[in-house]
Protein backbone atom coordinates (compact mmCIF):
# COMPACT_ATOMS: atom_id res chain seq x y z
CA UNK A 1 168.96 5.85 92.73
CA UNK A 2 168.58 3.19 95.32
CA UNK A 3 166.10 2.72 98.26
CA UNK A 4 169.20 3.68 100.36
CA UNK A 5 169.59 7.27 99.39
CA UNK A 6 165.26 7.72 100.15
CA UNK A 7 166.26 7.07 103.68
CA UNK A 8 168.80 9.46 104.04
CA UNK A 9 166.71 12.32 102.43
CA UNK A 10 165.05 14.49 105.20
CA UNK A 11 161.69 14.98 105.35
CA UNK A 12 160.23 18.34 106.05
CA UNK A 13 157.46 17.93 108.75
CA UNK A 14 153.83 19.13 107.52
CA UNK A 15 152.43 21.78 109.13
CA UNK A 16 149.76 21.42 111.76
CA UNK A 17 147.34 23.90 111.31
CA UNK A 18 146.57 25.78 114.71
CA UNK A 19 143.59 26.12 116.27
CA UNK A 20 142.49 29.14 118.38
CA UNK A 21 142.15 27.98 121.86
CA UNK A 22 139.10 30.01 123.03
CA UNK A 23 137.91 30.43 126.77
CA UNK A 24 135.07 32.47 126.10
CA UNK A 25 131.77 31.36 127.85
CA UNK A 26 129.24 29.86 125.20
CA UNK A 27 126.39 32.63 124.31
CA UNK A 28 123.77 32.27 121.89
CA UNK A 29 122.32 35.61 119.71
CA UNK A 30 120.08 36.24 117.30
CA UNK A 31 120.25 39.09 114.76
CA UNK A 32 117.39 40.89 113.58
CA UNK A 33 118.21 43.07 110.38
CA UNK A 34 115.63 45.79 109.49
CA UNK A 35 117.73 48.01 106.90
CA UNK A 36 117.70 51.00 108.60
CA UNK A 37 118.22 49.44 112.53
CA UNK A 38 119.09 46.17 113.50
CA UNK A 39 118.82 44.54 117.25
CA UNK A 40 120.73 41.59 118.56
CA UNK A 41 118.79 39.44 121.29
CA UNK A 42 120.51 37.08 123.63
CA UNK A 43 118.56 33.41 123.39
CA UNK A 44 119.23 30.29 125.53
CA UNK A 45 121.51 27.87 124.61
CA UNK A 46 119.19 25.51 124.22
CA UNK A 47 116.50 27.72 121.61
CA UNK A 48 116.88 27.32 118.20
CA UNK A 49 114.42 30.68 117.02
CA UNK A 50 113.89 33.47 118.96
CA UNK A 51 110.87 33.56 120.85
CA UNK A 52 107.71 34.99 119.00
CA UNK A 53 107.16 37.54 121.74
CA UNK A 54 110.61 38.70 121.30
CA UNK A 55 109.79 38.90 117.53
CA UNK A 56 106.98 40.83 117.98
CA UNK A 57 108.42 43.16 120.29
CA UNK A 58 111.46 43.51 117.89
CA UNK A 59 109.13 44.43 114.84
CA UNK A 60 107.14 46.86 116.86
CA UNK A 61 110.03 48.99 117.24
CA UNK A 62 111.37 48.37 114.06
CA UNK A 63 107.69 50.23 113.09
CA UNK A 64 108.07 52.70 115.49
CA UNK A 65 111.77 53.76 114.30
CA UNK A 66 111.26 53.17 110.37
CA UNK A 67 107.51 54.03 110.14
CA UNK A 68 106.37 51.02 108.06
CA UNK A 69 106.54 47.25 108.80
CA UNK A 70 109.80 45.91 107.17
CA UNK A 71 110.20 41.74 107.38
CA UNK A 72 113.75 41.22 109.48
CA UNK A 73 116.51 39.35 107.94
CA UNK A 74 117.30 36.71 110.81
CA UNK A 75 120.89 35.42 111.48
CA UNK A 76 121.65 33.42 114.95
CA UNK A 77 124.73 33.24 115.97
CA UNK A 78 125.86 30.45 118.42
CA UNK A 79 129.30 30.09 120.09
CA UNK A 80 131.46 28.56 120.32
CA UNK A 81 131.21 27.60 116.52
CA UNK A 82 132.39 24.36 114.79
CA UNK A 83 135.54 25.82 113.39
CA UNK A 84 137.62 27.25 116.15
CA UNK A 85 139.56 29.27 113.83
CA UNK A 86 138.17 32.78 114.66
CA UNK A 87 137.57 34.51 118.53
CA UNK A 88 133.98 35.35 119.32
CA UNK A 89 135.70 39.15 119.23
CA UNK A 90 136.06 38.48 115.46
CA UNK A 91 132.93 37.13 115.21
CA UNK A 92 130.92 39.66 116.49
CA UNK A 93 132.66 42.19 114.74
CA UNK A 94 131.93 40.54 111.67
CA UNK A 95 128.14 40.08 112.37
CA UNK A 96 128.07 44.21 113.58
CA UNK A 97 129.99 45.11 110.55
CA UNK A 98 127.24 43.61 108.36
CA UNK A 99 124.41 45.34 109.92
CA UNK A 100 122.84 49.16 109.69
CA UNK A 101 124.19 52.19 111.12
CA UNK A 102 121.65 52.18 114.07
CA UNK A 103 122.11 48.43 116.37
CA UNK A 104 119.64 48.11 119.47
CA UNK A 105 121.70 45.07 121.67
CA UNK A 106 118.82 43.81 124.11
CA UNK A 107 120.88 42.01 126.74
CA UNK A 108 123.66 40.57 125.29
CA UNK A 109 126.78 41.12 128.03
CA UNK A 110 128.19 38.76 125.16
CA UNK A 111 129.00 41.99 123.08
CA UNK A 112 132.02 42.50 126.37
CA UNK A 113 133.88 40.23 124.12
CA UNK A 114 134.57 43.57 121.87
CA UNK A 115 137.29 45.09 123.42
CA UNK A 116 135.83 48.43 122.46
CA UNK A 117 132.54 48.22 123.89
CA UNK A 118 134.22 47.60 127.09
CA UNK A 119 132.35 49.46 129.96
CA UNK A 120 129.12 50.25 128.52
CA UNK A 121 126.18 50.24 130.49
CA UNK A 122 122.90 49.52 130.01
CA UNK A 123 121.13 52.61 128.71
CA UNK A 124 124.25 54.13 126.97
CA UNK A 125 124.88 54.55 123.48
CA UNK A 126 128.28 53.55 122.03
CA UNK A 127 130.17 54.46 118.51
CA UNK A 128 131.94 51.91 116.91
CA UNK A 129 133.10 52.24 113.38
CA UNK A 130 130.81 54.85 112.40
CA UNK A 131 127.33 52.75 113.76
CA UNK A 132 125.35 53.40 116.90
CA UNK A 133 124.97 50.92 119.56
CA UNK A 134 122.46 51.47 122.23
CA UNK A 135 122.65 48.64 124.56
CA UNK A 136 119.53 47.85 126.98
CA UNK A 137 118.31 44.98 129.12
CA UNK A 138 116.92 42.15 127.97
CA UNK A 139 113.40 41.88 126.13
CA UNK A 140 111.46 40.32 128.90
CA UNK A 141 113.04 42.62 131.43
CA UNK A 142 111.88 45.95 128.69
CA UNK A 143 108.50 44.48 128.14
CA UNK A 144 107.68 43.89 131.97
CA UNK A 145 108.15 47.40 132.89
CA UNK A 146 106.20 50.73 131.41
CA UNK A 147 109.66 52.88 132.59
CA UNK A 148 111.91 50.56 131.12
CA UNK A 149 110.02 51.17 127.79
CA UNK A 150 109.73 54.74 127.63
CA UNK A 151 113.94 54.57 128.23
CA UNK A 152 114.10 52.67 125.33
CA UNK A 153 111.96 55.10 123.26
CA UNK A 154 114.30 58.07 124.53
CA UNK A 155 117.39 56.24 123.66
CA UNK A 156 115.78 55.33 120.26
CA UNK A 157 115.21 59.40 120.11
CA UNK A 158 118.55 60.18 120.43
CA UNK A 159 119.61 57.67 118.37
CA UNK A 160 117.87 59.20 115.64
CA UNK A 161 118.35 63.02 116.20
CA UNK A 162 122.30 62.43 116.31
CA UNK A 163 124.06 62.10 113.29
């Protein structure tokens, strides 16, 4: 076989793997895991932690809803992410499929990505794949108002009285 007949043989091109073009704004959460409820808390894009008053606050109705202190398991989630291979719809999904049956979202207008959490309003409880998602305003917004509070602690009621 000569160098001749290599030059004739075609070449199948290699694929080029293809990357999901995403035009979803960038958002920044952190996940707060408690075993028995979970909240999500929108941070800046520039904070690396949440905030220790958000923490606190976050725990202290984690005691209120469980009845005993229980340490969080923390997971932030920043987007877009390094590999552009998955929508922030398939991300989030992910992140709520790992978590309890109970999810508190503290203003995260992020979760709009989910096409079915589409029109929920602050205050309202959603059901998504069997969990219950109570989404409310921010933490500094609930913590600077008594009313805003005592909402949250009804929704948290009927979170818990509904099956």
């Amino acid at each position: 076989m000569g160098i001749e007949v290599w030059r004739v043989r075609s070449v199948a091109p290699s694929p080029v793997p293809q990357q999901v073009t995403n035009h979803d704004p960038a958002f920044h959460l952190s996940f707060l895991n408690y075993r028995t409820i979970a909240m999500c808390v929108t941070l800046d894009p520039d904070d690396e932690v949440i905030s220790p008053e958000a923490r606190q606050f976050c725990d202290d109705v984690a005691l209120a809803f469980n009845g005993s202190r229980t340490q969080a398991v923390f997971s932030n989630l920043k987007w877009p992410t390094k590999d552009g291979d998955q929508s922030a719809a398939e991300i989030l999904r992910h992140r709520i499929n790992a978590l309890p049956g109970i999810l508190i979202i503290f203003g995260a207008r992020e979760i709009a990505h989910l096409p079915e959490m589409a029109g929920l309003k602050e205050g309202h409880m959603a059901y998504v794949e069997g969990r219950r998602i109570l989404l409310t305003a921010a933490v500094s917004e609930v913590c600077a108002a008594p009313a805003s509070k005592k909402a949250l602690w009804r929704h948290l009621q009927s979170a818990i009285s509904k099956p």
